[in-house]
C-alpha atoms as a PDB file:
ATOM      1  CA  UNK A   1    -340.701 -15.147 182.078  1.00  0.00           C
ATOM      2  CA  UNK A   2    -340.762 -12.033 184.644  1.00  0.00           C
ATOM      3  CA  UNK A   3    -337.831 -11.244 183.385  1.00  0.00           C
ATOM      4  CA  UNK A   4    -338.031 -11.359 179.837  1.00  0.00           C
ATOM      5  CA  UNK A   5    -340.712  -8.943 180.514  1.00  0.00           C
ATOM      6  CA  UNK A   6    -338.262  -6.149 181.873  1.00  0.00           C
ATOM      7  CA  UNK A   7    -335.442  -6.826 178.868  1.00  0.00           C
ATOM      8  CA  UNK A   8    -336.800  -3.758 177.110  1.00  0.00           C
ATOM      9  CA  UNK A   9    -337.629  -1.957 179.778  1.00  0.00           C
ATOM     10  CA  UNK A  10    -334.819  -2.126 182.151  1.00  0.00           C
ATOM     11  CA  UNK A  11    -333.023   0.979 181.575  1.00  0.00           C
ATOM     12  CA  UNK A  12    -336.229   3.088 182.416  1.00  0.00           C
ATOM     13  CA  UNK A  13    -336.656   2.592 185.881  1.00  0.00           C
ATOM     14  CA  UNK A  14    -338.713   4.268 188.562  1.00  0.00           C
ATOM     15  CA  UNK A  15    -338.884   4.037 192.356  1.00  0.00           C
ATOM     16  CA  UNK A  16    -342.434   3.301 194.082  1.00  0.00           C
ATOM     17  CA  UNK A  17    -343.230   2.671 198.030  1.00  0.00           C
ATOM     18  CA  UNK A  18    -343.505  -1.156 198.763  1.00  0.00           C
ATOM     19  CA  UNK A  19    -346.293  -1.758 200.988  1.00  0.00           C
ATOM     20  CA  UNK A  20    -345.781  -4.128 204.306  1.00  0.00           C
ATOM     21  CA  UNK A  21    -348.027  -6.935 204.900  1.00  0.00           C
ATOM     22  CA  UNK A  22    -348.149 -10.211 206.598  1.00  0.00           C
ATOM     23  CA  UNK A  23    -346.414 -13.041 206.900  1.00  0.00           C
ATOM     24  CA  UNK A  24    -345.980 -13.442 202.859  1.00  0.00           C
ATOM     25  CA  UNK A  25    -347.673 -16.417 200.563  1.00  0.00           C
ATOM     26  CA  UNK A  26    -345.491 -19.544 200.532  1.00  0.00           C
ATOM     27  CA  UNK A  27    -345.884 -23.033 199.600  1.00  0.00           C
ATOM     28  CA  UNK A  28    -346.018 -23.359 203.709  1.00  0.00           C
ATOM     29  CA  UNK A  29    -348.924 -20.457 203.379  1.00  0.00           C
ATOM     30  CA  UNK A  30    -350.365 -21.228 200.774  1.00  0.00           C
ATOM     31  CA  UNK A  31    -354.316 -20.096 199.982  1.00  0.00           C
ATOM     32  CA  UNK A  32    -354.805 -21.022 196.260  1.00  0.00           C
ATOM     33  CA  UNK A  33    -357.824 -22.585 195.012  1.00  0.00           C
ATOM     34  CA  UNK A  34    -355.784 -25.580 192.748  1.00  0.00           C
ATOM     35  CA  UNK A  35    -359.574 -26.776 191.312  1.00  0.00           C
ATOM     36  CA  UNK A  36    -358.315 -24.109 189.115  1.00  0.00           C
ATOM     37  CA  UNK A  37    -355.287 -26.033 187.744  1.00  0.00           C
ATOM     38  CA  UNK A  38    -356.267 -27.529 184.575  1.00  0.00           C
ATOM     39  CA  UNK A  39    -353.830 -28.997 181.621  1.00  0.00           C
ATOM     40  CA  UNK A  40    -354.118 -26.066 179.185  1.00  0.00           C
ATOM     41  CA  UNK A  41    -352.118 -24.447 176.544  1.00  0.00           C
ATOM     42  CA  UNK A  42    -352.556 -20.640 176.025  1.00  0.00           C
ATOM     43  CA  UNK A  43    -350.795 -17.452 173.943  1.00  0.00           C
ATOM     44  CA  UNK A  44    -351.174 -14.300 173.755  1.00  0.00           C
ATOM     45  CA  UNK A  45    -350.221 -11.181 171.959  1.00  0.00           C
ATOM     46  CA  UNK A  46    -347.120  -8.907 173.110  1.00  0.00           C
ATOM     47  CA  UNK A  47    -347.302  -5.613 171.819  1.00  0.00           C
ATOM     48  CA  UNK A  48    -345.724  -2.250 172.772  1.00  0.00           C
ATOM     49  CA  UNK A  49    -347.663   0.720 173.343  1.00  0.00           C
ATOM     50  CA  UNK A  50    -346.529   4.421 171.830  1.00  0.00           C
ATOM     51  CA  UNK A  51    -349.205   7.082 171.972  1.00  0.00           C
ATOM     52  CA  UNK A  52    -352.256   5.718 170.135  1.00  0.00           C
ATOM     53  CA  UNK A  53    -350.358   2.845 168.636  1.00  0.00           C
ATOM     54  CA  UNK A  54    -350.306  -1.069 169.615  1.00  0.00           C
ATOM     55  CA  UNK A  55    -347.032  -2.378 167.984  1.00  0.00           C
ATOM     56  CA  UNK A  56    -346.869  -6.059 168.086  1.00  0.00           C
ATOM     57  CA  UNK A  57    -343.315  -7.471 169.301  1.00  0.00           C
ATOM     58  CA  UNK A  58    -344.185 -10.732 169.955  1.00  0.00           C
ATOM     59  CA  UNK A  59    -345.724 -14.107 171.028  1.00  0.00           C
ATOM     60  CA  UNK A  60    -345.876 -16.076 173.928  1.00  0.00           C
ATOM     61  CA  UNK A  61    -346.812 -19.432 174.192  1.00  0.00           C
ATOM     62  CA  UNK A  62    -347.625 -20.714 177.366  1.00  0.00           C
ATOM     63  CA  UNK A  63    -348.121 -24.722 178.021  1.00  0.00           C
ATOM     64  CA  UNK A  64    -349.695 -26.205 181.787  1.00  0.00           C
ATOM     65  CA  UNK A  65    -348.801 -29.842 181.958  1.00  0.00           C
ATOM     66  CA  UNK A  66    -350.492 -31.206 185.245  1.00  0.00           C
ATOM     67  CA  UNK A  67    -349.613 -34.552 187.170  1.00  0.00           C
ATOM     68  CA  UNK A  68    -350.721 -36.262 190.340  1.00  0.00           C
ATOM     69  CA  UNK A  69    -347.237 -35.053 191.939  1.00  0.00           C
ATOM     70  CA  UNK A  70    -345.720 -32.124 189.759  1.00  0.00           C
ATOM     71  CA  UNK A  71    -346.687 -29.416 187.736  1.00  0.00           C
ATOM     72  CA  UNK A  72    -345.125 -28.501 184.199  1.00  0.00           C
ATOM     73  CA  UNK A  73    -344.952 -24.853 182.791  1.00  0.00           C
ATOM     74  CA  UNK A  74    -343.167 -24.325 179.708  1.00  0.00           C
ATOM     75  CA  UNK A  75    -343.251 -20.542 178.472  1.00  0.00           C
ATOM     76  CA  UNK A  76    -341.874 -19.690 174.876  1.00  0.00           C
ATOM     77  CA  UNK A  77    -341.701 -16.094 173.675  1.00  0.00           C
ATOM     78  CA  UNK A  78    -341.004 -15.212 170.007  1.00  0.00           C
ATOM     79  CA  UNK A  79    -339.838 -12.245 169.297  1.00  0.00           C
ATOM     80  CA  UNK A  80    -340.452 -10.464 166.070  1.00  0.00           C
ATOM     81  CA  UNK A  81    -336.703  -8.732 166.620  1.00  0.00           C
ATOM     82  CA  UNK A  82    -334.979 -11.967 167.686  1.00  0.00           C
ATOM     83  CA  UNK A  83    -333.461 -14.748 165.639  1.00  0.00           C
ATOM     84  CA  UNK A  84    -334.000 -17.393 168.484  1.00  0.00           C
ATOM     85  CA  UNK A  85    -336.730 -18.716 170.974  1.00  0.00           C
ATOM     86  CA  UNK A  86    -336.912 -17.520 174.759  1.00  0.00           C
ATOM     87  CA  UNK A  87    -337.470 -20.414 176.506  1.00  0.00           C
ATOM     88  CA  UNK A  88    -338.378 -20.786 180.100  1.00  0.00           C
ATOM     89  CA  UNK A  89    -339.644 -24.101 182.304  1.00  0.00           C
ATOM     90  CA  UNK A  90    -340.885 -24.268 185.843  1.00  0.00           C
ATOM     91  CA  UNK A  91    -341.391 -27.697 187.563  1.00  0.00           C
ATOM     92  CA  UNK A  92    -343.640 -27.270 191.126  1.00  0.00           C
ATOM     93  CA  UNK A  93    -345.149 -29.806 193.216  1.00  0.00           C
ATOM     94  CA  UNK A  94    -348.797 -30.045 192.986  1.00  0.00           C
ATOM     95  CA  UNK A  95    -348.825 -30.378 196.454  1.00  0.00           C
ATOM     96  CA  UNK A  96    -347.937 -26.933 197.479  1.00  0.00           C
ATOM     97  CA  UNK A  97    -346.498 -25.021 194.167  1.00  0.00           C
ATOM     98  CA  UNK A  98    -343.160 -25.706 196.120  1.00  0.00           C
ATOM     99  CA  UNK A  99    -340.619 -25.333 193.495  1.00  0.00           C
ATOM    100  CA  UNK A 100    -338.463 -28.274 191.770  1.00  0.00           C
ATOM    101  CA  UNK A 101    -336.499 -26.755 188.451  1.00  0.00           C
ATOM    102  CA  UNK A 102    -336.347 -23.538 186.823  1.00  0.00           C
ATOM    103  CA  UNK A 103    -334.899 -23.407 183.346  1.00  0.00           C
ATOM    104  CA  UNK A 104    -334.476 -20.247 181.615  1.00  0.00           C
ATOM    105  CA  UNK A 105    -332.585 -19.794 177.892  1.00  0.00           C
ATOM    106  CA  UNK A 106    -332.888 -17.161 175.799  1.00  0.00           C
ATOM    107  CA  UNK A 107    -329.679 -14.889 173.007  1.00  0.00           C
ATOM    108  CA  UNK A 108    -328.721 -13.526 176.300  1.00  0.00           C
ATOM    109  CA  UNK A 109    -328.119 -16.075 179.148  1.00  0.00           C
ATOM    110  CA  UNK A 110    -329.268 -19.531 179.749  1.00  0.00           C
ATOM    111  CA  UNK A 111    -329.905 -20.576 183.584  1.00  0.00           C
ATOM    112  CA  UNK A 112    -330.932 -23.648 185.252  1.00  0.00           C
ATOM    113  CA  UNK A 113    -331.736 -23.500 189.133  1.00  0.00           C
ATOM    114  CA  UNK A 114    -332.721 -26.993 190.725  1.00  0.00           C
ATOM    115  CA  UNK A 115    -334.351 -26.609 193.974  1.00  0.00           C
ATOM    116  CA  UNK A 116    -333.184 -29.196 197.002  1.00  0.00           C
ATOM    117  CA  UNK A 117    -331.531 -28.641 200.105  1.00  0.00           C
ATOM    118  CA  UNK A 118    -329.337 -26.087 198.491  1.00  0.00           C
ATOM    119  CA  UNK A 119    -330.461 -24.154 194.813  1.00  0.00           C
ATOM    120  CA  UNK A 120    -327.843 -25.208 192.383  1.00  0.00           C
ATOM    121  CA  UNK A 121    -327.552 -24.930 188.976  1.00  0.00           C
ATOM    122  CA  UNK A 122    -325.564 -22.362 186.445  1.00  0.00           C
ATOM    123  CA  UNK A 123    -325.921 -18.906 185.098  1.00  0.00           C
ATOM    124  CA  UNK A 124    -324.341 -18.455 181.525  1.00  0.00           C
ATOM    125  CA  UNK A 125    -324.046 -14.988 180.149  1.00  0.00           C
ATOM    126  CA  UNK A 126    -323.629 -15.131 176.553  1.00  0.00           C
ATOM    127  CA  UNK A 127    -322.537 -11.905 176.235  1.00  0.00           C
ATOM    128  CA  UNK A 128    -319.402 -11.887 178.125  1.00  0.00           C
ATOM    129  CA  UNK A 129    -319.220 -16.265 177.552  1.00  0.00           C
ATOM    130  CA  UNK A 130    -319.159 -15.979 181.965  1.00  0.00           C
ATOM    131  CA  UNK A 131    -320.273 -18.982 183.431  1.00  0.00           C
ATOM    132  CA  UNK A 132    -321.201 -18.562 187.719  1.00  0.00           C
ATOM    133  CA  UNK A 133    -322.075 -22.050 189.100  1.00  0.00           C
ATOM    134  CA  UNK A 134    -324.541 -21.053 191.080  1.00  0.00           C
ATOM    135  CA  UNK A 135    -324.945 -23.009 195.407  1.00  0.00           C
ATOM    136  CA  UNK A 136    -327.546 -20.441 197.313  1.00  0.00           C
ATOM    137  CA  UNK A 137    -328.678 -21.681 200.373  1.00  0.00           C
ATOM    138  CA  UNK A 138    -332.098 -19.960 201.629  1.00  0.00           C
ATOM    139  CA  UNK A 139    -333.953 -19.929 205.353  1.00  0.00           C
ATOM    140  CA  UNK A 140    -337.466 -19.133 204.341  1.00  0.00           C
ATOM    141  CA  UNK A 141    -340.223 -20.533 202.306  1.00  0.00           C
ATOM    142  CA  UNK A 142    -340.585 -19.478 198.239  1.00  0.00           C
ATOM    143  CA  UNK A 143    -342.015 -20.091 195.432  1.00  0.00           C
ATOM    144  CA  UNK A 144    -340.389 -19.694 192.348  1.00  0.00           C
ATOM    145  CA  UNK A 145    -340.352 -16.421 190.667  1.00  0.00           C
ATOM    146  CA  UNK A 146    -341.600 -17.342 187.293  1.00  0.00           C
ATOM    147  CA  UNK A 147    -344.302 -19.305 188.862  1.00  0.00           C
ATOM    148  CA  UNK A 148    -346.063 -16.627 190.643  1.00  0.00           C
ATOM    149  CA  UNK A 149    -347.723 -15.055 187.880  1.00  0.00           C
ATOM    150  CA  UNK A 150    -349.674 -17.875 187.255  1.00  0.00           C
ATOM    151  CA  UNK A 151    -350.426 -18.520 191.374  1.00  0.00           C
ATOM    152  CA  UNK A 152    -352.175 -15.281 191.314  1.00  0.00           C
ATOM    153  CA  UNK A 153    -354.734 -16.340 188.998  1.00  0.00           C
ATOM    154  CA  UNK A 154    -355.806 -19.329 191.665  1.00  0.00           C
ATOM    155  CA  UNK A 155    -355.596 -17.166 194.979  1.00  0.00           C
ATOM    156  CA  UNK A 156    -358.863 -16.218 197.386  1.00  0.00           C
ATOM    157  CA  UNK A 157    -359.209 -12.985 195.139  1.00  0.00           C
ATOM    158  CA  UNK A 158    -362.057 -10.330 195.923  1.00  0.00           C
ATOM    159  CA  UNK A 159    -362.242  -7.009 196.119  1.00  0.00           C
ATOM    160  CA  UNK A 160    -359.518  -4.661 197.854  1.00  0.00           C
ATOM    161  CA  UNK A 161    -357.414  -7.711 198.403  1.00  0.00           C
ATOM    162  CA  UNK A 162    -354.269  -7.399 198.696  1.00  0.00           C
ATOM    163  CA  UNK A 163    -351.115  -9.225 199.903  1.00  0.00           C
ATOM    164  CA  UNK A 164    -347.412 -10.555 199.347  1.00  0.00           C
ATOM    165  CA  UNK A 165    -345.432 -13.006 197.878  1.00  0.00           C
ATOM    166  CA  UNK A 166    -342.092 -14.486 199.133  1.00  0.00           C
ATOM    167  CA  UNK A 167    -340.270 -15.514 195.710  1.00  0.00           C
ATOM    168  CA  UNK A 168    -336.982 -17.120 195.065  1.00  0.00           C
ATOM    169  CA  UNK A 169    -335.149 -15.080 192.037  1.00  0.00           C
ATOM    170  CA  UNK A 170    -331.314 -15.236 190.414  1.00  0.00           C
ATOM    171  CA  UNK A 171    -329.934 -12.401 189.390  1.00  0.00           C
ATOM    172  CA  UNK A 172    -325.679 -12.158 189.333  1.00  0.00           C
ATOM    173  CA  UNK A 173    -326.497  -8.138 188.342  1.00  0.00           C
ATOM    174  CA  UNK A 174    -329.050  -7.603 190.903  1.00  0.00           C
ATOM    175  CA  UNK A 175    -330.900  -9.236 193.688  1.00  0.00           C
ATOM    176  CA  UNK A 176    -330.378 -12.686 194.504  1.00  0.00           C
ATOM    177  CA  UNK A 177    -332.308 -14.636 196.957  1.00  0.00           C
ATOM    178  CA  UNK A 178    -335.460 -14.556 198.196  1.00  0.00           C
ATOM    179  CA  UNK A 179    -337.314 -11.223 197.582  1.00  0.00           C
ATOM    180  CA  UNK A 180    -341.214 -10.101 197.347  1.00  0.00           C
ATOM    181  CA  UNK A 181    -344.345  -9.779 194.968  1.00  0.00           C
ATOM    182  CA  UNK A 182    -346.910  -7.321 196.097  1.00  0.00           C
ATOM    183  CA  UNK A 183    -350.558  -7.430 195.266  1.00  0.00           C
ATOM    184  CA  UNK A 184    -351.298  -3.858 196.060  1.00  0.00           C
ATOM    185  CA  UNK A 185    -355.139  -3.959 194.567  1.00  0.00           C
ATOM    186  CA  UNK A 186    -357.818  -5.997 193.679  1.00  0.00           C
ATOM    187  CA  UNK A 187    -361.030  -5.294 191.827  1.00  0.00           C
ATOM    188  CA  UNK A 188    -363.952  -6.440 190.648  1.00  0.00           C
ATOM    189  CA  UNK A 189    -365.135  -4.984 187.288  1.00  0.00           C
ATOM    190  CA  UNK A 190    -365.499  -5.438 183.568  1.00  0.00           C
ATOM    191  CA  UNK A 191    -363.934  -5.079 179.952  1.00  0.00           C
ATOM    192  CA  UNK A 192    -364.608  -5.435 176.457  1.00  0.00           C
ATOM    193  CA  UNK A 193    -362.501  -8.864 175.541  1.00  0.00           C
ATOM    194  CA  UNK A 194    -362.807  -9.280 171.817  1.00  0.00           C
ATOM    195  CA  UNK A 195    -366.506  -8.111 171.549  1.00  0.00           C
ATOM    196  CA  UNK A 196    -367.467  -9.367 174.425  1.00  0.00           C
ATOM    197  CA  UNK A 197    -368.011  -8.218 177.858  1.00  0.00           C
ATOM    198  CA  UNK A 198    -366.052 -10.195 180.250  1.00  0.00           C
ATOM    199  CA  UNK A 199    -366.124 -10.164 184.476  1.00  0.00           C
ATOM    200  CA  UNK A 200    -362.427  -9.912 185.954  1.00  0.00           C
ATOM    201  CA  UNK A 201    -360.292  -9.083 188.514  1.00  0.00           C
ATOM    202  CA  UNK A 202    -358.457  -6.519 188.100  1.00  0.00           C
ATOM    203  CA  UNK A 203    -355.523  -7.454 190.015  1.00  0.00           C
ATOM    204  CA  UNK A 204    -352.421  -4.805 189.986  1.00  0.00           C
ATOM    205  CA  UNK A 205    -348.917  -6.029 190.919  1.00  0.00           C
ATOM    206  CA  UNK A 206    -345.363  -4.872 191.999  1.00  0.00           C
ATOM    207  CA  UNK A 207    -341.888  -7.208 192.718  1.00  0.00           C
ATOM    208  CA  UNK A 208    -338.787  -6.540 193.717  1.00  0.00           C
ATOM    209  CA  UNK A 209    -336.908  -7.764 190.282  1.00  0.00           C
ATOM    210  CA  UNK A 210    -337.863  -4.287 189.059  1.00  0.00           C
ATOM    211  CA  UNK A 211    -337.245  -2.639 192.369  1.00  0.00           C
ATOM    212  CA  UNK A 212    -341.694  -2.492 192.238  1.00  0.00           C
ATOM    213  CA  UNK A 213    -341.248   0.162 189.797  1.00  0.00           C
ATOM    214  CA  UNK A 214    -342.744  -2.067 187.367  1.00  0.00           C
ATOM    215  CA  UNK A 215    -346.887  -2.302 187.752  1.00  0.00           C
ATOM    216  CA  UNK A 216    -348.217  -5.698 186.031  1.00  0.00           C
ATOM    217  CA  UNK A 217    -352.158  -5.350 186.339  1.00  0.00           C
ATOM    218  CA  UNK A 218    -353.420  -8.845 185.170  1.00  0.00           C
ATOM    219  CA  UNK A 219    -357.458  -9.074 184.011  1.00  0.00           C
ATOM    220  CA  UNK A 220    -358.007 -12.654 185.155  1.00  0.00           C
ATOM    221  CA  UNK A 221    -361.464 -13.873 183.998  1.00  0.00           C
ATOM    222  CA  UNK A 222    -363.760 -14.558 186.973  1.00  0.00           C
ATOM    223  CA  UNK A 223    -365.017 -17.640 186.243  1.00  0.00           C
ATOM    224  CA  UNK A 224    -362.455 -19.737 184.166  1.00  0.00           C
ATOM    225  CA  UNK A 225    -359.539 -17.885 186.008  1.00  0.00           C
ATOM    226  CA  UNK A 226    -357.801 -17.424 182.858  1.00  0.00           C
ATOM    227  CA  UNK A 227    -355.426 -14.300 182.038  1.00  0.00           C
ATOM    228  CA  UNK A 228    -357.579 -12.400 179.111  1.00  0.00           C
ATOM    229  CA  UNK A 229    -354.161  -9.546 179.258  1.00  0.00           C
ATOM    230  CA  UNK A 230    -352.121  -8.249 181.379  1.00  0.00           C
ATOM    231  CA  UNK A 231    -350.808  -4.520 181.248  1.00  0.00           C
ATOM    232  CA  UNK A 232    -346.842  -3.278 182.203  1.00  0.00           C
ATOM    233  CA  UNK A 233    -346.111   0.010 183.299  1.00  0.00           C
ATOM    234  CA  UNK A 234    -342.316   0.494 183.448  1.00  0.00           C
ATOM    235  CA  UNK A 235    -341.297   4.293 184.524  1.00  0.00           C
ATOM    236  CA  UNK A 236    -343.849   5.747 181.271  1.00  0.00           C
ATOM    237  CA  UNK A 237    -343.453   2.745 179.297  1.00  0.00           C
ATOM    238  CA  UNK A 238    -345.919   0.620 178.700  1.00  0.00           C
ATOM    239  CA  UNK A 239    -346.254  -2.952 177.026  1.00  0.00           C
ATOM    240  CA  UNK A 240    -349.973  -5.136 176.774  1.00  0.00           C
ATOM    241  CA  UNK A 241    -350.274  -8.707 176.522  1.00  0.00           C
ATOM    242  CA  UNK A 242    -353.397 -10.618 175.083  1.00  0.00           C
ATOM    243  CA  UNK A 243    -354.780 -13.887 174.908  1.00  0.00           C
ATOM    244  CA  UNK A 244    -355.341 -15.610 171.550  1.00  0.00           C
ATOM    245  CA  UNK A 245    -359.000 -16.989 171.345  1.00  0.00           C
END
């Protein structure tokens, strides 16, 4: 999913300073409140933002299945522009978020990364019809790149808190490996959610799949820990996502 929010966006990139911190969040460091972690099905909004303008682009549909030993996330995006569903699973343990399966198919590429001893899986790019089996071996704790998103909505959060990430990602054009998330703020405050004033964090974000020049700031209500939207800065562009109610 953290990709398919950098398709548009990709060509318009920025540079920004990555900030150190400790020993990153893994499942082996691993904070999260997971009384949090309820079976739930969400969606929101996608829109892209031009001066005064909200121009909706798509849908995302967002499915938590939760089980005594693994956790199910199943993301599908429909795009007003595309023909096709973007689909993307995530399979953690309960335990620890440690990842199991990443699936990730979309008009573009499909990918599947299973997590054991080695990552293994394939990475087809539809465009070119290139097929890389993918065997990465990895010396560090991760979790899973499209999981972190939601792991940020269950952490210790408070004001000025900040910290990072260690995340697993595949990219045959890019990075590959495991690379960081950075919270770099954390606030307290409130908005106007559909008529209604809402307490959130205000929680802004950088990663290295976008080199951090890509800010996600995520409004995560205080007390159900639910995503009300989430804002993307990209180098001047900017794209909002908001839950359905």
């Amino acid at each position: 999913m953290k990709k398919i929010l950098y398709i548009l966006l990709v060509t318009f990139g920025t540079s920004l300073q990555v900030f150190s911190q400790e020993t990153p969040l893994s499942p082996l460091n691993n904070p999260a409140d997971k009384s949090f972690i309820k079976a739930e099905t969400s969606e929101m909004t996608w829109f892209m933002l031009k001066d005064s303008l909200k121009i909706q682009i798509g849908n995302v549909l967002t499915e938590i299945q939760k089980e005594k030993e693994s956790i199910y996330i199943i993301t599908t995006v429909n795009m007003k522009q595309s023909p096709t569903k973007w689909v993307d699973s995530t399979i953690v343990e309960t335990l620890n978020f440690k990842p199991v399966y990443h699936s990730s198919f979309n008009q573009q590429r499909d990918m599947v990364l299973n997590f054991e001893e080695k990552i293994t899986g394939y990475y087809l790019d539809k465009q070119t019809a290139t097929k890389t089996q993918i065997s990465e071996e990895v010396d560090k704790p991760f979790f899973d790149s499209n999981f972190y998103p939601q792991l940020i909505r269950f952490l210790p959060l408070k004001n000025n808190y900040s910290n990072t990430i260690s995340i697993f990602d595949y990219n045959p054009t890019s990075k590959t490996g495991v690379i960081t998330a950075t919270i770099k703020d954390t606030e307290q405050t409130s908005i106007d959610f559909n008529g209604k004033t809402k307490q959130v964090w205000k929680v802004e974000v950088t990663d290295d799949i976008s080199n951090n020049a890509a800010i996600s700031t995520y409004y995560i209500d205080t007390s159900t820990r639910k995503i009300l939207k989430q804002e993307i800065d990209f180098g001047g562009r900017k794209m909002l996502m908001e839950l359905v109610e």
